[in-house]
Every structure is written in structure tokens, then in C-alpha cells.
N, C-alpha and C. Protein backbone atom coordinates (compact mmCIF):
# COMPACT_ATOMS: atom_id res chain seq x y z
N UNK A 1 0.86 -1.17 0.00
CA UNK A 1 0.00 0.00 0.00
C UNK A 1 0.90 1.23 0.00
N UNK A 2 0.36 2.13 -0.85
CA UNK A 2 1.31 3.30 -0.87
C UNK A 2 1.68 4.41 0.36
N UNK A 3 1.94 5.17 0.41
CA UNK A 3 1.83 6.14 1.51
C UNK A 3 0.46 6.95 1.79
N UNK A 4 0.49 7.30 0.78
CA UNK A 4 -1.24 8.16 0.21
C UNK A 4 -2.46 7.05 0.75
N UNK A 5 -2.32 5.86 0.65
CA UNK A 5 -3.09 4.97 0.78
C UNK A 5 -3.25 4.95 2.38
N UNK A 6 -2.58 5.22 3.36
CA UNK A 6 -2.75 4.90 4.60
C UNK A 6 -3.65 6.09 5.35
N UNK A 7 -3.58 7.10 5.24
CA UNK A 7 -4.61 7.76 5.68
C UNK A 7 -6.11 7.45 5.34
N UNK A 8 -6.50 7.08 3.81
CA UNK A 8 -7.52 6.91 3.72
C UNK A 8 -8.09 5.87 4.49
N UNK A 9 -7.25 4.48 4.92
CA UNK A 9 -7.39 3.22 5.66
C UNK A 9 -7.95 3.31 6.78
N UNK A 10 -6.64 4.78 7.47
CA UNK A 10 -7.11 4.53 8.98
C UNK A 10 -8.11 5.85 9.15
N UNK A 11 -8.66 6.89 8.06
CA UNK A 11 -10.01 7.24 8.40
C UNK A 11 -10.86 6.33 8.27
N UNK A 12 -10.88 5.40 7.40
CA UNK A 12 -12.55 4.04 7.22
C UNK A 12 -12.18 3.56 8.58
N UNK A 13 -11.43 3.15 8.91
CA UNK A 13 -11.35 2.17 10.43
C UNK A 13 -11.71 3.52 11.34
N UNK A 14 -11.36 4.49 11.87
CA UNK A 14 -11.79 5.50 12.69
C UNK A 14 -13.16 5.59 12.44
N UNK A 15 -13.88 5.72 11.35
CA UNK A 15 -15.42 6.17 10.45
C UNK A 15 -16.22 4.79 11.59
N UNK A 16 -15.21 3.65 11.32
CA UNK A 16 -15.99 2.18 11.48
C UNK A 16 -16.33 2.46 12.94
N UNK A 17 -15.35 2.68 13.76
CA UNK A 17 -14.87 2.24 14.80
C UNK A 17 -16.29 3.57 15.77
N UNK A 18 -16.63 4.95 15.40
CA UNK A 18 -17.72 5.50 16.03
C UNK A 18 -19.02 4.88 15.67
N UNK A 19 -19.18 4.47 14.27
CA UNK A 19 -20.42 4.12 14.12
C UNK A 19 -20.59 2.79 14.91
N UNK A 20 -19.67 2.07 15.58
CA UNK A 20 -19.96 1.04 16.32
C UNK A 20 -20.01 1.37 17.41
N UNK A 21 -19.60 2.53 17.81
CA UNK A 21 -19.74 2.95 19.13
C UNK A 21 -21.30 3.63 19.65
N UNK A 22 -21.72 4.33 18.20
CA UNK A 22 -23.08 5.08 18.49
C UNK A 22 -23.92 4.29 18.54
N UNK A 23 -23.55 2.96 17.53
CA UNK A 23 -24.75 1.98 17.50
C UNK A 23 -24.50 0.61 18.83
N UNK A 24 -23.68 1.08 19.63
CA UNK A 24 -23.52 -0.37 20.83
C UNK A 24 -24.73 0.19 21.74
N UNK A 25 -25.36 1.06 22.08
CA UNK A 25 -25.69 1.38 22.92
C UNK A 25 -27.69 0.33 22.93
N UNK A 26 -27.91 0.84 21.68
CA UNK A 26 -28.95 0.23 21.36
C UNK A 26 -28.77 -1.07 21.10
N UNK A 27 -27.64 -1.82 20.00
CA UNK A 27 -27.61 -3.36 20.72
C UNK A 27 -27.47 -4.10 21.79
N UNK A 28 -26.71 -3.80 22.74
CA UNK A 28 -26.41 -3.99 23.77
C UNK A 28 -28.00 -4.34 24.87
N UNK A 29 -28.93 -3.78 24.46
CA UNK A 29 -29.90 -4.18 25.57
C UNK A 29 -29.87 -5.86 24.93
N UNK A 30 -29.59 -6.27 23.89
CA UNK A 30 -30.18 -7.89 23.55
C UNK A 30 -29.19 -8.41 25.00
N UNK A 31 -28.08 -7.78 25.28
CA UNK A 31 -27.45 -8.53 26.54
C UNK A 31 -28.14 -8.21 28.02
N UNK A 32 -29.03 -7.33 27.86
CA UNK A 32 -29.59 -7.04 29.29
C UNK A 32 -29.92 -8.49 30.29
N UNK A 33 -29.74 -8.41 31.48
CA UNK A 33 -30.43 -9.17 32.20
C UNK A 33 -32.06 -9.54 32.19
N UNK A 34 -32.49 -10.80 31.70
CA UNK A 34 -33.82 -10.69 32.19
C UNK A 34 -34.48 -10.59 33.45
N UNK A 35 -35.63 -11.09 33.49
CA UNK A 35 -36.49 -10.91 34.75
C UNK A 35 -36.53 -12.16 35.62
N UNK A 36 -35.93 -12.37 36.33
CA UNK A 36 -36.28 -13.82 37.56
C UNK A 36 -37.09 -14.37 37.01
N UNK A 37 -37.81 -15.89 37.49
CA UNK A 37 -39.13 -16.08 37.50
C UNK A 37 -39.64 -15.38 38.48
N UNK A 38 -39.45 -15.35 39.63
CA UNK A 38 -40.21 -14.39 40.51
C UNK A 38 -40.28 -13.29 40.03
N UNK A 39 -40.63 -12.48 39.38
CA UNK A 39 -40.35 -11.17 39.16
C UNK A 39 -42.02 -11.35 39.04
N UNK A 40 -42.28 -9.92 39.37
CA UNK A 40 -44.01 -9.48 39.89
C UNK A 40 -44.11 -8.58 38.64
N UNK A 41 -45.04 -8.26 38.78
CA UNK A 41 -46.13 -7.11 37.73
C UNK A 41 -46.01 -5.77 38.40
N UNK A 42 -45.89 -4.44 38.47
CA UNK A 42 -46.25 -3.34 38.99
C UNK A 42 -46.59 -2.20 37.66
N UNK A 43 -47.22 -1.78 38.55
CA UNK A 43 -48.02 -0.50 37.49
C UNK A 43 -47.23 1.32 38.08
N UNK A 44 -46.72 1.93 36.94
CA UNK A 44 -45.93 3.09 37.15
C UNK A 44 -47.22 4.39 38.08
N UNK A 45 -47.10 4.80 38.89
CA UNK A 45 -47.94 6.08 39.67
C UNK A 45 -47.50 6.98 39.34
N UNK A 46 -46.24 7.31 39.64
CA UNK A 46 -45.69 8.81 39.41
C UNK A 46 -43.95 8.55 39.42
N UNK A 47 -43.05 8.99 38.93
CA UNK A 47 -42.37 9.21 38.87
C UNK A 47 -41.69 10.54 39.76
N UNK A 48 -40.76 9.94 40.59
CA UNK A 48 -39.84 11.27 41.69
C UNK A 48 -39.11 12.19 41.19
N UNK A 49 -37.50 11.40 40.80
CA UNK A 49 -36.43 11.43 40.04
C UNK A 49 -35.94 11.08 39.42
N UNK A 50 -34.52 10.43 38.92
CA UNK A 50 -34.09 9.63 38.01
C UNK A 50 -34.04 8.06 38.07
N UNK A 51 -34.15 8.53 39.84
CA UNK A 51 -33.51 6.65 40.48
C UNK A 51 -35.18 6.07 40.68
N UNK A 52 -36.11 6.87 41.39
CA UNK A 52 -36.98 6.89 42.49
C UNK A 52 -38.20 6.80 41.63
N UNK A 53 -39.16 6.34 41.70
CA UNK A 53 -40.83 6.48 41.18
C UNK A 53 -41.38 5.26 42.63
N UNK A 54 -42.74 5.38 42.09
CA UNK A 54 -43.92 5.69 43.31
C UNK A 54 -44.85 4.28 42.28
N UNK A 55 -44.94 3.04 42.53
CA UNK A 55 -45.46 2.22 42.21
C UNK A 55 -47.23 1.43 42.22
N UNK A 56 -47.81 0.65 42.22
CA UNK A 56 -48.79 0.44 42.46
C UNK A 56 -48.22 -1.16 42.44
N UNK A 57 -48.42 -2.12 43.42
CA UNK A 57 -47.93 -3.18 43.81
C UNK A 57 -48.73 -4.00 45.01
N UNK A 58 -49.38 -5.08 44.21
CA UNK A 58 -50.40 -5.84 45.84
C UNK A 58 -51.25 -5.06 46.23
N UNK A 59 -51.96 -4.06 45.84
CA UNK A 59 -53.18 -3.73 46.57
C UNK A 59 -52.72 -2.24 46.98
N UNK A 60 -51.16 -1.87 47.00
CA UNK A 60 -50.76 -0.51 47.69
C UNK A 60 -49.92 0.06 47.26
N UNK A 61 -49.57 1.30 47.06
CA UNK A 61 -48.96 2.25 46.87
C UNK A 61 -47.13 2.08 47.17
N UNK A 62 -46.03 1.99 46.74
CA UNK A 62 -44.83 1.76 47.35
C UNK A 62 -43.84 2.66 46.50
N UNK A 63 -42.80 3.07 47.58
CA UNK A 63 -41.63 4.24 46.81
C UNK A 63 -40.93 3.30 46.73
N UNK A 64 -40.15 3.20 45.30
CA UNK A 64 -39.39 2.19 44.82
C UNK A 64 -37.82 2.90 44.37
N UNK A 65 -36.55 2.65 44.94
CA UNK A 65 -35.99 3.06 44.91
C UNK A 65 -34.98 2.05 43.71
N UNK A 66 -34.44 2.15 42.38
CA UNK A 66 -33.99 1.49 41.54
C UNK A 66 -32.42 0.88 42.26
N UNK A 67 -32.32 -0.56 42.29
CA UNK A 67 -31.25 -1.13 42.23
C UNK A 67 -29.59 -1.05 41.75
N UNK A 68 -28.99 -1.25 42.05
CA UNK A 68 -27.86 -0.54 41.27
C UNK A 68 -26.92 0.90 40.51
N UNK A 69 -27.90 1.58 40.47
CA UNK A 69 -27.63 3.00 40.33
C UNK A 69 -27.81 4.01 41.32
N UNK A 70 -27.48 5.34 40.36
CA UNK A 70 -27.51 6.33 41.48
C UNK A 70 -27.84 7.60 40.37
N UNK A 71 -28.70 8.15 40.49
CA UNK A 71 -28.76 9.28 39.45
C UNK A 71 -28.60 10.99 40.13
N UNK A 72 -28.01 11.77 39.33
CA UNK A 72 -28.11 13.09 40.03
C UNK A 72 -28.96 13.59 40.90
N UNK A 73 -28.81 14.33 41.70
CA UNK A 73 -30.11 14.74 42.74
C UNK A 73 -31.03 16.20 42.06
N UNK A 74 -32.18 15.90 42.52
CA UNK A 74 -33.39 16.95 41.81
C UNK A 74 -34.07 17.20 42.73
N UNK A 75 -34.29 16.59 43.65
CA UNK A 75 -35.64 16.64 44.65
C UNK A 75 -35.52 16.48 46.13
N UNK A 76 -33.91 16.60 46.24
CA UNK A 76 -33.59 16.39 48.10
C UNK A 76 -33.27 17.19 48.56
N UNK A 77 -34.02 17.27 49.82
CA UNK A 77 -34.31 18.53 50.57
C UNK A 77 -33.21 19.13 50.60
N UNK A 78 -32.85 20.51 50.68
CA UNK A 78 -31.63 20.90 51.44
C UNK A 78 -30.26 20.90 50.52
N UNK A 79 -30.97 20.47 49.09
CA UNK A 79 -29.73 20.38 48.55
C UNK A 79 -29.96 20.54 47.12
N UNK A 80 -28.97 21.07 46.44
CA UNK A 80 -29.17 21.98 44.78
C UNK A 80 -29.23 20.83 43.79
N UNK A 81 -29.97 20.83 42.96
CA UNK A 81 -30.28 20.52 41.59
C UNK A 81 -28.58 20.05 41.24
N UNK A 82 -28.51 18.73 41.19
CA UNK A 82 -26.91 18.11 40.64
C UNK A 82 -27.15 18.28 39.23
N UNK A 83 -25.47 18.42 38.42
CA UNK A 83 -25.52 18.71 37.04
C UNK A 83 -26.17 17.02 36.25
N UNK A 84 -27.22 17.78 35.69
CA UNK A 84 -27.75 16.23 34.84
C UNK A 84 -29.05 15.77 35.66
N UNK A 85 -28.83 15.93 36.71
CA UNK A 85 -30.29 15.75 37.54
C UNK A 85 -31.35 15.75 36.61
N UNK A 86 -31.59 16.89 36.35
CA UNK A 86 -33.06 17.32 35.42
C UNK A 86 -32.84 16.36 33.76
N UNK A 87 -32.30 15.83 33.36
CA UNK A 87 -31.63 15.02 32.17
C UNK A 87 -32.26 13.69 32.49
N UNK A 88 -31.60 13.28 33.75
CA UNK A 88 -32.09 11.87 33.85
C UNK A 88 -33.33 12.05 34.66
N UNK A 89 -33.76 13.02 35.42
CA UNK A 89 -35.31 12.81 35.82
C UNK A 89 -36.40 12.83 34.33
N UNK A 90 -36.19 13.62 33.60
CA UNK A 90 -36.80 13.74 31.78
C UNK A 90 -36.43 12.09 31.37
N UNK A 91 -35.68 11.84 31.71
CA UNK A 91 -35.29 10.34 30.89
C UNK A 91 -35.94 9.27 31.62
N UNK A 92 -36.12 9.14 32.76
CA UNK A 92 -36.81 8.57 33.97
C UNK A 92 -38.51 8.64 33.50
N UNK A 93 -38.95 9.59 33.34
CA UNK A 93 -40.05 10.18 33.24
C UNK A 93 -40.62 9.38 31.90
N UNK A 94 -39.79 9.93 30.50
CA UNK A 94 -40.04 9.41 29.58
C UNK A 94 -40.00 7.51 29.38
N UNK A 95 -39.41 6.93 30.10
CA UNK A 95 -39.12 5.44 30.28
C UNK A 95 -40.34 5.00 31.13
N UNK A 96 -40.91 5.79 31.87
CA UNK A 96 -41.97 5.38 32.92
C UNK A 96 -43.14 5.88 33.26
N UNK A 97 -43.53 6.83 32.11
CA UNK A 97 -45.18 6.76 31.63
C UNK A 97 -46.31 6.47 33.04
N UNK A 98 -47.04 7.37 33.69
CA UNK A 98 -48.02 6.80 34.52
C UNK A 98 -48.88 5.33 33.86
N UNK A 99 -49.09 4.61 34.73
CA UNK A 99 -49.75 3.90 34.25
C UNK A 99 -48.96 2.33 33.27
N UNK A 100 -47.81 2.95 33.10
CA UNK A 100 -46.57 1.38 32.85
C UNK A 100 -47.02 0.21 33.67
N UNK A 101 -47.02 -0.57 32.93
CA UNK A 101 -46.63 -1.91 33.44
C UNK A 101 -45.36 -2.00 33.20
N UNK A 102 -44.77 -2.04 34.28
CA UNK A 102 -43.38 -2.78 34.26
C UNK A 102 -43.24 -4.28 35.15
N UNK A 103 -41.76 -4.85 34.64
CA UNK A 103 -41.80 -6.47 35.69
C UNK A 103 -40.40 -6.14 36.72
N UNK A 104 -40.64 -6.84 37.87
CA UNK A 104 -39.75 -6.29 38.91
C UNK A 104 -39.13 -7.29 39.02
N UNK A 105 -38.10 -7.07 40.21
CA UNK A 105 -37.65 -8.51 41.37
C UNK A 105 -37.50 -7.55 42.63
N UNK A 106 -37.09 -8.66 43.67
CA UNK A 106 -36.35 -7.79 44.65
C UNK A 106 -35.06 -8.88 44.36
N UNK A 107 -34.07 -8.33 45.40
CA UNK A 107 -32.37 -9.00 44.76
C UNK A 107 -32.86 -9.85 46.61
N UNK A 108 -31.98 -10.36 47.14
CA UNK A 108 -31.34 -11.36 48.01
C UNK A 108 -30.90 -10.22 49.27
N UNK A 109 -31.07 -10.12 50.39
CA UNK A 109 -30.80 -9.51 51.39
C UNK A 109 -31.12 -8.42 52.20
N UNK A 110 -32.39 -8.12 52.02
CA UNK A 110 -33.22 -7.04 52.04
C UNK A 110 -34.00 -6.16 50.80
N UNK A 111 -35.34 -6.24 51.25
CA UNK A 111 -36.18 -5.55 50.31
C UNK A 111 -36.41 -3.58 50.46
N UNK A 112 -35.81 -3.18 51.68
CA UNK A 112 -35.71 -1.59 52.29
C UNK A 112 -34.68 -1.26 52.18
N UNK A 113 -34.06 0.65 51.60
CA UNK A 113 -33.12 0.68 51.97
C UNK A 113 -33.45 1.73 53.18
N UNK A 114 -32.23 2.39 53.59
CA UNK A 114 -32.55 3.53 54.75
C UNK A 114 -33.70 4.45 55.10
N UNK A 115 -34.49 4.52 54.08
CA UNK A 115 -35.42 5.69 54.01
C UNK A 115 -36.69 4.74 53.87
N UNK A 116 -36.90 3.52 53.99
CA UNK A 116 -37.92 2.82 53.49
C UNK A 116 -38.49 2.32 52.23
N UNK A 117 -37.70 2.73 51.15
CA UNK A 117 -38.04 2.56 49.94
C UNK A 117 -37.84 1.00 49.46
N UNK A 118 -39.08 0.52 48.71
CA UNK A 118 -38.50 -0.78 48.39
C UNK A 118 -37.15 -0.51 47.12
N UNK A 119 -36.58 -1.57 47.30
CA UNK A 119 -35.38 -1.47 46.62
C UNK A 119 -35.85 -2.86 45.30
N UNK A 120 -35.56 -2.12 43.74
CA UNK A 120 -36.20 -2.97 42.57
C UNK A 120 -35.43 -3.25 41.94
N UNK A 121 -35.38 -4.40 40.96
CA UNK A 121 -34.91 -4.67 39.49
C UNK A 121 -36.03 -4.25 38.51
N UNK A 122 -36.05 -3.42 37.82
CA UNK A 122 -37.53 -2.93 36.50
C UNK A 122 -36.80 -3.14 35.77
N UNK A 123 -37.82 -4.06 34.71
CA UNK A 123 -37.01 -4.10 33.29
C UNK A 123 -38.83 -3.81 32.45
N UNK A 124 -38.73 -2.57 32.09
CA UNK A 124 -39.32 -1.69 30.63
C UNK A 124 -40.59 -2.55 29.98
N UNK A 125 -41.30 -2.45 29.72
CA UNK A 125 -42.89 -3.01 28.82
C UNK A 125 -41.83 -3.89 27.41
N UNK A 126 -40.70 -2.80 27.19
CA UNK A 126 -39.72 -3.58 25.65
C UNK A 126 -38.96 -4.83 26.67
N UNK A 127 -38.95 -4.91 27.86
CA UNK A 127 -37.96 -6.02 28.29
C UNK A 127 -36.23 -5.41 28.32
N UNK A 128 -36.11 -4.30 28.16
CA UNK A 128 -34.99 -3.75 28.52
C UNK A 128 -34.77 -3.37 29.92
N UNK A 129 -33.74 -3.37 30.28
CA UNK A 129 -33.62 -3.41 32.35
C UNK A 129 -33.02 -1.88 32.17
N UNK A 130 -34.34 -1.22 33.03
CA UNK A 130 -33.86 0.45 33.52
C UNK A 130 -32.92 0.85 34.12
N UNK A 131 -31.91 -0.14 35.13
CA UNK A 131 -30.75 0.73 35.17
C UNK A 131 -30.07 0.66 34.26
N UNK A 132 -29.61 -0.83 33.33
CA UNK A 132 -29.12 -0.48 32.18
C UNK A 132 -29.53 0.87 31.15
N UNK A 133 -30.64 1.06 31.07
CA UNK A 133 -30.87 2.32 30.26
C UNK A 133 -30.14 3.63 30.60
N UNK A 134 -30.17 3.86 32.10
CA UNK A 134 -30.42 4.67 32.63
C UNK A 134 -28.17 5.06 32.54
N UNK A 135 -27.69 4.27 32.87
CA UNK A 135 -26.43 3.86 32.93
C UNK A 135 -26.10 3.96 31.87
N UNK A 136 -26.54 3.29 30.70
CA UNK A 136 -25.79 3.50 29.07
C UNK A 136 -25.74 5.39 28.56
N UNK A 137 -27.05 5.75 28.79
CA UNK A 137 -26.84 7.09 28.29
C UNK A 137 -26.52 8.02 29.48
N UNK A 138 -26.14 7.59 30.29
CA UNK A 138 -24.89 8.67 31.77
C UNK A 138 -25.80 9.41 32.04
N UNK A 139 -27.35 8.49 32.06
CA UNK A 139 -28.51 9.64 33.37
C UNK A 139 -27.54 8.86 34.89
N UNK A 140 -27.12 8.09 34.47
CA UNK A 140 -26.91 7.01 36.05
C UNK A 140 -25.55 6.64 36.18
N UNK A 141 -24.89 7.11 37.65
CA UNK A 141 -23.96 6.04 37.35
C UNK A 141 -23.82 3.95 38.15
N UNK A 142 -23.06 3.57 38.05
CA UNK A 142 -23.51 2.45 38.83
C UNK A 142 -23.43 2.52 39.96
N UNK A 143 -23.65 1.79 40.77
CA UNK A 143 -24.03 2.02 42.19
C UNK A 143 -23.88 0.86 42.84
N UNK A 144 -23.00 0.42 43.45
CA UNK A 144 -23.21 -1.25 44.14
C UNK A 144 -23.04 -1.05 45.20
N UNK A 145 -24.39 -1.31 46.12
CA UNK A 145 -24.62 -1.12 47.16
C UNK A 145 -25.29 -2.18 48.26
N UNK A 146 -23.99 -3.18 48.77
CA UNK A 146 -24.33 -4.46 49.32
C UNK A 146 -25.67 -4.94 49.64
N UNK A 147 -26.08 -5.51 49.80
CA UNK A 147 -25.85 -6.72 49.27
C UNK A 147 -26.74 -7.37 47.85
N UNK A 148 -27.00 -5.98 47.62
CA UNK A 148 -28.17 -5.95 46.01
C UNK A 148 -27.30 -5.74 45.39
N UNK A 149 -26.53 -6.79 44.79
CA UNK A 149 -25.35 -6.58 43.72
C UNK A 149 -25.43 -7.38 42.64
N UNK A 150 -26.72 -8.12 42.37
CA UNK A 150 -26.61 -9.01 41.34
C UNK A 150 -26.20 -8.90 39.76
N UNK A 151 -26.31 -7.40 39.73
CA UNK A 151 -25.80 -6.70 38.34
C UNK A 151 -25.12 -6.12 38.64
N UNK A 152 -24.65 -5.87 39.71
CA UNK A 152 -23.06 -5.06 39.64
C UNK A 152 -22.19 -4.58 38.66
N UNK A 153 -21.89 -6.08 38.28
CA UNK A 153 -20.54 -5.86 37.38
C UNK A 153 -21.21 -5.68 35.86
N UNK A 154 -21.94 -5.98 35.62
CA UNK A 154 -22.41 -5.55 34.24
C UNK A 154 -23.02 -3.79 34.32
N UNK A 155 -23.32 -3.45 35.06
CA UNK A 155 -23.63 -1.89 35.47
C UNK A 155 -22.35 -1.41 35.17
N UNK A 156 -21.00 -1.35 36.48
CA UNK A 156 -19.85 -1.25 36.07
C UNK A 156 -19.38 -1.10 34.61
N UNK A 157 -19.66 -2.12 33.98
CA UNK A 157 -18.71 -2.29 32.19
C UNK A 157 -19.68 -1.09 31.51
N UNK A 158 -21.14 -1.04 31.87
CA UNK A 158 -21.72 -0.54 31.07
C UNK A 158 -21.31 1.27 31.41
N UNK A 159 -21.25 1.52 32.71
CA UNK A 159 -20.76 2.85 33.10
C UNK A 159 -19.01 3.26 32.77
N UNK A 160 -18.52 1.88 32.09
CA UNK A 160 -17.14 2.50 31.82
C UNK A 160 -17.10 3.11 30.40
N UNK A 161 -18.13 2.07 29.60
CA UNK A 161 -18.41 2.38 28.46
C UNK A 161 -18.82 4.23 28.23
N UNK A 162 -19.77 4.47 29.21
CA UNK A 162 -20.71 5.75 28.96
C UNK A 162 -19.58 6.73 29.51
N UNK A 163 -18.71 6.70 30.41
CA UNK A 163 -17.51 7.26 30.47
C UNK A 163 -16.58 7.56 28.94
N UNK A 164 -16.48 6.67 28.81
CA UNK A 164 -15.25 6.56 27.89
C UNK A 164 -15.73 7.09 26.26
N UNK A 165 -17.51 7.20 26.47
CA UNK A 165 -17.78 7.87 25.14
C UNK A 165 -18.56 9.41 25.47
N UNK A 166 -17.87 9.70 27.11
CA UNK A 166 -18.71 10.95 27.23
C UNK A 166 -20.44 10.92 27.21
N UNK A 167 -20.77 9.92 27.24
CA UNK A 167 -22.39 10.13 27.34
C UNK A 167 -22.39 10.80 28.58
N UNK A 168 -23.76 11.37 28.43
CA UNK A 168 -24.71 12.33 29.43
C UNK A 168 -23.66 13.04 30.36
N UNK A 169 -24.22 12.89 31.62
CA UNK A 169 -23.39 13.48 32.50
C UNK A 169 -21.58 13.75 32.27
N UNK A 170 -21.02 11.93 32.17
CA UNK A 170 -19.95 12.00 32.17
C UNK A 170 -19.38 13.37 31.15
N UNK A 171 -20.14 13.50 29.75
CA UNK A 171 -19.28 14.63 29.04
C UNK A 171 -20.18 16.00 29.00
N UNK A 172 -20.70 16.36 30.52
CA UNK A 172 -21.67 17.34 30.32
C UNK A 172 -20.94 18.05 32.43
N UNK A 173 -20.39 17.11 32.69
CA UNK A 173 -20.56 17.54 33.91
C UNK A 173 -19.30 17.79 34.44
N UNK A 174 -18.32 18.64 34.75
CA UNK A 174 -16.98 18.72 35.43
C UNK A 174 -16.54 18.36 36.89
N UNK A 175 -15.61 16.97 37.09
CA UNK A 175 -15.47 16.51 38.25
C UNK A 175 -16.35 15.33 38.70
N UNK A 176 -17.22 15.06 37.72
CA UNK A 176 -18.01 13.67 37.97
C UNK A 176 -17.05 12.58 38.21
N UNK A 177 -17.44 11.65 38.99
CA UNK A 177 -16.27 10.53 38.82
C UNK A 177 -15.01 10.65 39.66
């Protein structure tokens, strides 16, 4: 190959190499975790924040606090609007429609965390799992917070990914991380 010839090479491989990057995000749910067999039925009430919505489950009302992540703060007392907050509460919002059916679990070692909230696995009416969503486009980062760790490490890969391509927060927010 000539000299002239090598630039054009390694722009097609550079060209290749984003369009596989823009398009992993949307393949990547075929790897999502599914749903337990135990996994229950709940119906969406209202939506809080990015992490947090307000369920309909067994007959009653429950604040459901999402598994594995952690999204900017919007709504806690005493404390300012985090950069991206309002990003992933809009993204939260849009994923969880009043009135969703979504399918849950609880993980192994408690169903409460500190504040009373049940603690969930939701995976989407499409069968895609919401912290993965929430994590691929950097409304979320991961969050492993004993002993609900069953996705841990796939949260992790997926938040190194959204790092490393600047999604959401990571390329919107200074000092994240």
C-alpha cells in the first residue's frame, strides 16, 4: 500500500470504529439481564427522580428506589439541583409513563433501603432493564450497594463504556467521577 493509501485506511477504520460505538448502545440491551421467575407485575404512579418512582404493587402504593444505580439529585431537601439531575429525571419520566406496566424482582438480602423505599430490578414493557438504560446514556452512574449486587458488574462495564464515550453526564458535567 502506498503512503497516500494509509490515511484513507485509517479514516474508514476510525469512520468504522464510532459508528460502532453510536450503535452499541442500542444493541447492547439484547445482553440485558432478564427478569427472575419471581419477578411481579407493577403499574408506574408517578415518577420522583431519576432513580426513584412511586409504584402500584399488591393492593398498595410503594416508593421504589432502583437497584444498582444512582442518578443526580433533583428533589432532596436541602440540597441543589446536581448537574444532569433534570436530564435523567426527563429520561426517567419518559421510560416510565403513569400507568406502565413494568416487571420487577427484589435481589437477596433485604427488600428496604434507609429511608424505606422498596429497593427494585424494573425491566421496561420492551424487556430492557432500567438501570441499564439509565447507565448506558450517563442519566446514572452504577451504584453497588451491598448486598443488592446481582448486576453489579455488568452496570460497572456498562458505566465505563458511557464514560469513555462521554455520554450524558460523564461529558456534560466537570469533576463527575
Amino acid at each position: 500500500m502506498s503512503r497516500r493509501g494509509i490515511p484513507a485506511v485509517l479514516t474508514a477504520v476510525a469512520v468504522a470504529l464510532v459508528v460502532a460505538m453510536v450503535q452499541w448502545p442500542s444493541s447492547a440491551a439484547a445482553s440485558d439481564p432478564t427478569p427472575p421467575l419471581r419477578a411481579f407485575t407493577a403499574r408506574v404512579v408517578r415518577v420522583v427522580d431519576g432513580d426513584t418512582f412511586i409504584a402500584a404493587h399488591s393492593g398498595r402504593e410503594v416508593r421504589v428506589r432502583l437497584i444498582g444505580v444512582d442518578t443526580p439529585e433533583t428533589v432532596k431537601p436541602d440540597w441543589p439541583v446536581e448537574c444532569w439531575g433534570s436530564q435523567a429525571s426527563r429520561l426517567t419520566h419518559r421510560l416510565l409513563p403513569v400507568g406502565t406496566s413494568v416487571r420487577a424482582s427484589y435481589e437477596s438480602g433485604g427488600h428496604l433501603d434507609q429511608y424505606g423505599r422498596d429497593l427494585w430490578d424494573v425491566w421496561l414493557p420492551d424487556g430492557r432493564f432500567l438501570s441499564a438504560v439509565l447507565v448506558r446514556r450517563g442519566a446514572a452512574e452504577a451504584f453497588a450497594y451491598r448486598p443488592q449486587v446481582a448486576h453489579a458488574v455488568y452496570l460497572a462495564r456498562l458505566e465505563s463504556r458511557a464514560r469513555w464515550t462521554d455520554a450524558g453526564l460523564w461529558g456534560h458535567c466537570p469533576g463527575v467521577g
